[in-house]
C-alpha atoms as a PDB file:
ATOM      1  CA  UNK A   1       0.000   0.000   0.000  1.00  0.00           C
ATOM      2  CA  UNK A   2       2.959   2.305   0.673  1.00  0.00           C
ATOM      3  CA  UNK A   3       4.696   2.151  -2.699  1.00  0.00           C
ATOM      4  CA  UNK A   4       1.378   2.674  -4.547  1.00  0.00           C
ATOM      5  CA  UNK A   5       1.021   5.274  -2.629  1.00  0.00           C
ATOM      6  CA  UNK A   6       4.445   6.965  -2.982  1.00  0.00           C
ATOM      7  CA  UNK A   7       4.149   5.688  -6.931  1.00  0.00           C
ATOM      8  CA  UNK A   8       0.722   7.782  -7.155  1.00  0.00           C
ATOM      9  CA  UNK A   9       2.399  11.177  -5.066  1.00  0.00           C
ATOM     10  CA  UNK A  10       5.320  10.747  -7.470  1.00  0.00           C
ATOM     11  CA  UNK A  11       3.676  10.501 -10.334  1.00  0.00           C
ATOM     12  CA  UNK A  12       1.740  13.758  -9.252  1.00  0.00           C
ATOM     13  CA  UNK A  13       4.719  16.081  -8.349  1.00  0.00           C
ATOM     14  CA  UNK A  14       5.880  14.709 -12.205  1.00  0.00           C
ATOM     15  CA  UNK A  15       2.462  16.148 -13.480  1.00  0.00           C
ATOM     16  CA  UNK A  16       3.169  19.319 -11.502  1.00  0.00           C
ATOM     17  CA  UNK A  17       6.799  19.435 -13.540  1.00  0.00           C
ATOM     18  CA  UNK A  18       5.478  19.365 -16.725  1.00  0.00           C
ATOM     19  CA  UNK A  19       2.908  21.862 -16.032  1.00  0.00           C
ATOM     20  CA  UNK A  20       6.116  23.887 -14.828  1.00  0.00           C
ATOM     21  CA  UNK A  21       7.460  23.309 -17.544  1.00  0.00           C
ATOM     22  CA  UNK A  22       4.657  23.979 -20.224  1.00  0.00           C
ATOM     23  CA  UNK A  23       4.237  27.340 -18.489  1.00  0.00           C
ATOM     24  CA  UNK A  24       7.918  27.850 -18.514  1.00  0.00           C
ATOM     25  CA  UNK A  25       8.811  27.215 -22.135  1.00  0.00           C
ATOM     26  CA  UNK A  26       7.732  28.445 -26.105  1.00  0.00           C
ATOM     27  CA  UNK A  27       9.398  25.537 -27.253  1.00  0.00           C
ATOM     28  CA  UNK A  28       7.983  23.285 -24.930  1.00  0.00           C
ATOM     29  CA  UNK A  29       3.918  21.859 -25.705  1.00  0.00           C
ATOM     30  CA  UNK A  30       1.284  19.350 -23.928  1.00  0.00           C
ATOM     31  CA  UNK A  31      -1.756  19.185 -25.394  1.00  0.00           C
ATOM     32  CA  UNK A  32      -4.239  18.404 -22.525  1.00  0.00           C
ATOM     33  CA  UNK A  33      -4.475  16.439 -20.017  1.00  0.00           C
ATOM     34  CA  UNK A  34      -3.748  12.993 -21.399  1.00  0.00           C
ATOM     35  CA  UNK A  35      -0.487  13.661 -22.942  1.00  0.00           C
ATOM     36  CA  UNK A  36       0.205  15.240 -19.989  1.00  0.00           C
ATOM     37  CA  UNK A  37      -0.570  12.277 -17.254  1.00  0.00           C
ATOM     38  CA  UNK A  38       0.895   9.939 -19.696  1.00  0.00           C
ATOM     39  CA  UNK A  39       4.149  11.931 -20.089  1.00  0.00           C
ATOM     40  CA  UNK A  40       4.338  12.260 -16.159  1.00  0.00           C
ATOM     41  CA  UNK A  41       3.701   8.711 -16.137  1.00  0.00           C
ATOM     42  CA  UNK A  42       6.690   8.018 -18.581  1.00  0.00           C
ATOM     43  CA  UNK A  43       8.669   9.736 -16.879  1.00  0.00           C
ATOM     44  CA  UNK A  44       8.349   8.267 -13.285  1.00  0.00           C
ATOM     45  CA  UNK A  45       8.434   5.028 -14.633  1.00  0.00           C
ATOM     46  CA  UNK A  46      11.813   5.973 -16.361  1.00  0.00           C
ATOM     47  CA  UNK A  47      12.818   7.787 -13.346  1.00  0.00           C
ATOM     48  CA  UNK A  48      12.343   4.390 -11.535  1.00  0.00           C
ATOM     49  CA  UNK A  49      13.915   1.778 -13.521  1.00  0.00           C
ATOM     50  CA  UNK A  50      15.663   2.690 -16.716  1.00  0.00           C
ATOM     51  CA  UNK A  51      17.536   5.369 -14.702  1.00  0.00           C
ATOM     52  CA  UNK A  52      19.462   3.501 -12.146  1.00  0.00           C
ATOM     53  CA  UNK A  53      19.760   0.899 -15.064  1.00  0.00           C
ATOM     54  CA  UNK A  54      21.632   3.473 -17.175  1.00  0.00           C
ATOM     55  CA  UNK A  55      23.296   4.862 -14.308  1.00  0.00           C
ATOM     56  CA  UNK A  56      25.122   1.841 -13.560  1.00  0.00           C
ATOM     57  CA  UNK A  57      26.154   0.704 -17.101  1.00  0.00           C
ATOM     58  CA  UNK A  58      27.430   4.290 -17.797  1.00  0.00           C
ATOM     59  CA  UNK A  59      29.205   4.526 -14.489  1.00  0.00           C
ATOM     60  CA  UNK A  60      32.633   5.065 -15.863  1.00  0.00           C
ATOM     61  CA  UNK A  61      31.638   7.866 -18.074  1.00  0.00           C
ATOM     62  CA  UNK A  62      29.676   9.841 -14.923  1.00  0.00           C
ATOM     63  CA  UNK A  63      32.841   9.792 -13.048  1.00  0.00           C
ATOM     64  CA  UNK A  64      35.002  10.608 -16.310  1.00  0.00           C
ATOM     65  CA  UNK A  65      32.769  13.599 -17.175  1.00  0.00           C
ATOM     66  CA  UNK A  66      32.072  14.633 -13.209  1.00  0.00           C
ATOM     67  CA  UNK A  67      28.381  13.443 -13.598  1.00  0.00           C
ATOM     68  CA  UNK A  68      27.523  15.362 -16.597  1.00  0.00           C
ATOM     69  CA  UNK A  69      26.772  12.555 -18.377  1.00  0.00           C
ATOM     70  CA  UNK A  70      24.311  11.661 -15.480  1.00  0.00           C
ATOM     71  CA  UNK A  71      22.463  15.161 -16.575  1.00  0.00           C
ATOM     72  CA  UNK A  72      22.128  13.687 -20.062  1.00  0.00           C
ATOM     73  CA  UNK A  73      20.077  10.793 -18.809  1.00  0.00           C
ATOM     74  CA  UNK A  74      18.150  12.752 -17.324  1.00  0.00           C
ATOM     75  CA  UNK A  75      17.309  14.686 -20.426  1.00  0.00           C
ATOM     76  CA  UNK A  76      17.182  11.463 -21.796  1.00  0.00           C
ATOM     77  CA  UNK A  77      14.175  10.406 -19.759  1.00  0.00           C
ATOM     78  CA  UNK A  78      12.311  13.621 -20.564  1.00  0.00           C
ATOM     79  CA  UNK A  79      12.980  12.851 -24.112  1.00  0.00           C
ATOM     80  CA  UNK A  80      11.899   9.265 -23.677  1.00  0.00           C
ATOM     81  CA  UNK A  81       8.463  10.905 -21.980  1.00  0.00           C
ATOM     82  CA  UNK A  82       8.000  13.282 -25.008  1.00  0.00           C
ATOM     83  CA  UNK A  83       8.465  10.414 -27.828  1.00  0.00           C
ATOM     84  CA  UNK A  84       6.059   8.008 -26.108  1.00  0.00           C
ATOM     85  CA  UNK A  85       3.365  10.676 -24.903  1.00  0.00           C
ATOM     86  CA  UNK A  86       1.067  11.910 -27.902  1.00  0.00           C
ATOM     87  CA  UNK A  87       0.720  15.621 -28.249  1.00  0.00           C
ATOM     88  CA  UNK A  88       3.955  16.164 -26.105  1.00  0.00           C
ATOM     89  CA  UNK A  89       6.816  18.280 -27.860  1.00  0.00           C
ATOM     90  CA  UNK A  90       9.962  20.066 -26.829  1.00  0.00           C
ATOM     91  CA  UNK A  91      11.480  21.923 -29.779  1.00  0.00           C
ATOM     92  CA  UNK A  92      15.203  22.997 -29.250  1.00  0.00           C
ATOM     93  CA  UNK A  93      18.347  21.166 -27.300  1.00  0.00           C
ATOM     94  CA  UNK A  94      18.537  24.165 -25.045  1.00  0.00           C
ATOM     95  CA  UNK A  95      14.648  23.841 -24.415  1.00  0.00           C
ATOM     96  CA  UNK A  96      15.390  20.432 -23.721  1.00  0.00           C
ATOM     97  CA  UNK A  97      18.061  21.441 -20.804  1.00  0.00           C
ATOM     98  CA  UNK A  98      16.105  24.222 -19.241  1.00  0.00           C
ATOM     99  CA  UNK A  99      13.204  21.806 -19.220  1.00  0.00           C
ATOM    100  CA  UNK A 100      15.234  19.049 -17.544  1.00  0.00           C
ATOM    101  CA  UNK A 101      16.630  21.138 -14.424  1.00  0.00           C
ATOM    102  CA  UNK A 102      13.410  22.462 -13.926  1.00  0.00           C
ATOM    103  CA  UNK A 103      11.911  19.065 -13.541  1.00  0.00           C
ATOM    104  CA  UNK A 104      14.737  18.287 -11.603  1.00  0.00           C
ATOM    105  CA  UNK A 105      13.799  21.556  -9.401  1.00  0.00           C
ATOM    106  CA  UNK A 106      10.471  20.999  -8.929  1.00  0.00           C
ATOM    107  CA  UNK A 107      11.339  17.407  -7.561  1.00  0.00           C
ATOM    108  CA  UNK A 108      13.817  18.418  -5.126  1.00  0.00           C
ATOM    109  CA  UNK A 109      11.318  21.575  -3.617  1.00  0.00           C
ATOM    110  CA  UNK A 110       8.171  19.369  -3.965  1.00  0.00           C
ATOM    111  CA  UNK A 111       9.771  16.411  -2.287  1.00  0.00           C
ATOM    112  CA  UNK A 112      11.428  18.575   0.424  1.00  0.00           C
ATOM    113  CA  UNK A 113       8.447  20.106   1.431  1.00  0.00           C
ATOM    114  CA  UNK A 114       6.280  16.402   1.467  1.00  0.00           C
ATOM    115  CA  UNK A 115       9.377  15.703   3.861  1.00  0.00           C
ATOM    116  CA  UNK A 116       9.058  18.144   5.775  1.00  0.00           C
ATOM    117  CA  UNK A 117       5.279  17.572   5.911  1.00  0.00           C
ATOM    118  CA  UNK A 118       5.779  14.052   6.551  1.00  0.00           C
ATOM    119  CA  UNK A 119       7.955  14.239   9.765  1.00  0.00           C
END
């Protein structure tokens, strides 16, 4: 029951992101509310498993490149979340970085306040 739960508020603060991000960015568009759950969606579920997967097998070239190479899985994942969801675009490689770190910024605030909530 825990996990689903923590699966489900995960999956919501990755909604939030997006909608973040869709504010945030021209070059950046959801078309409604399914692309948009399903993106979210994606993107936990990369988050989850194909990240650590990647992670590992590409340890060498994180600690070569000081993790930046960790950063480009992580646009990775949003790009992985864009080509599955329908009506999801990002247009532009720097579109594509500004995108990621505020994803990245909205889980590290949203997750430190349910934290903070939680204790």
């Amino acid at each position: 029951m825990f996990l689903l739960v923590r699966l489900l508020v995960l999956w919501g603060i990755n909604v939030l992101a997006l909608i973040v991000v869709d504010w945030l960015f021209d070059g950046v568009r959801i078309g409604g509310w399914w692309p948009l759950l399903l993106g979210a969606f994606v993107l936990m579920v990369g988050n989850a498993i194909l990240k650590p997967i990647l992670a590992i097998v590409t340890l060498p070239l994180v600690i070569i490149t000081l993790g930046l190479s960790y950063f480009a899985i992580n646009v990775l994942m949003l790009a992985l979340a864009e080509w599955i969801a329908p009506d999801f675009s990002i247009d532009g490689f720097w579109t594509y970085v500004g995108a990621t770190i505020v994803v990245w910024l909205v889980n590290v605030v949203v997750g430190a306040v349910l934290n903070r909530v939680r204790d």
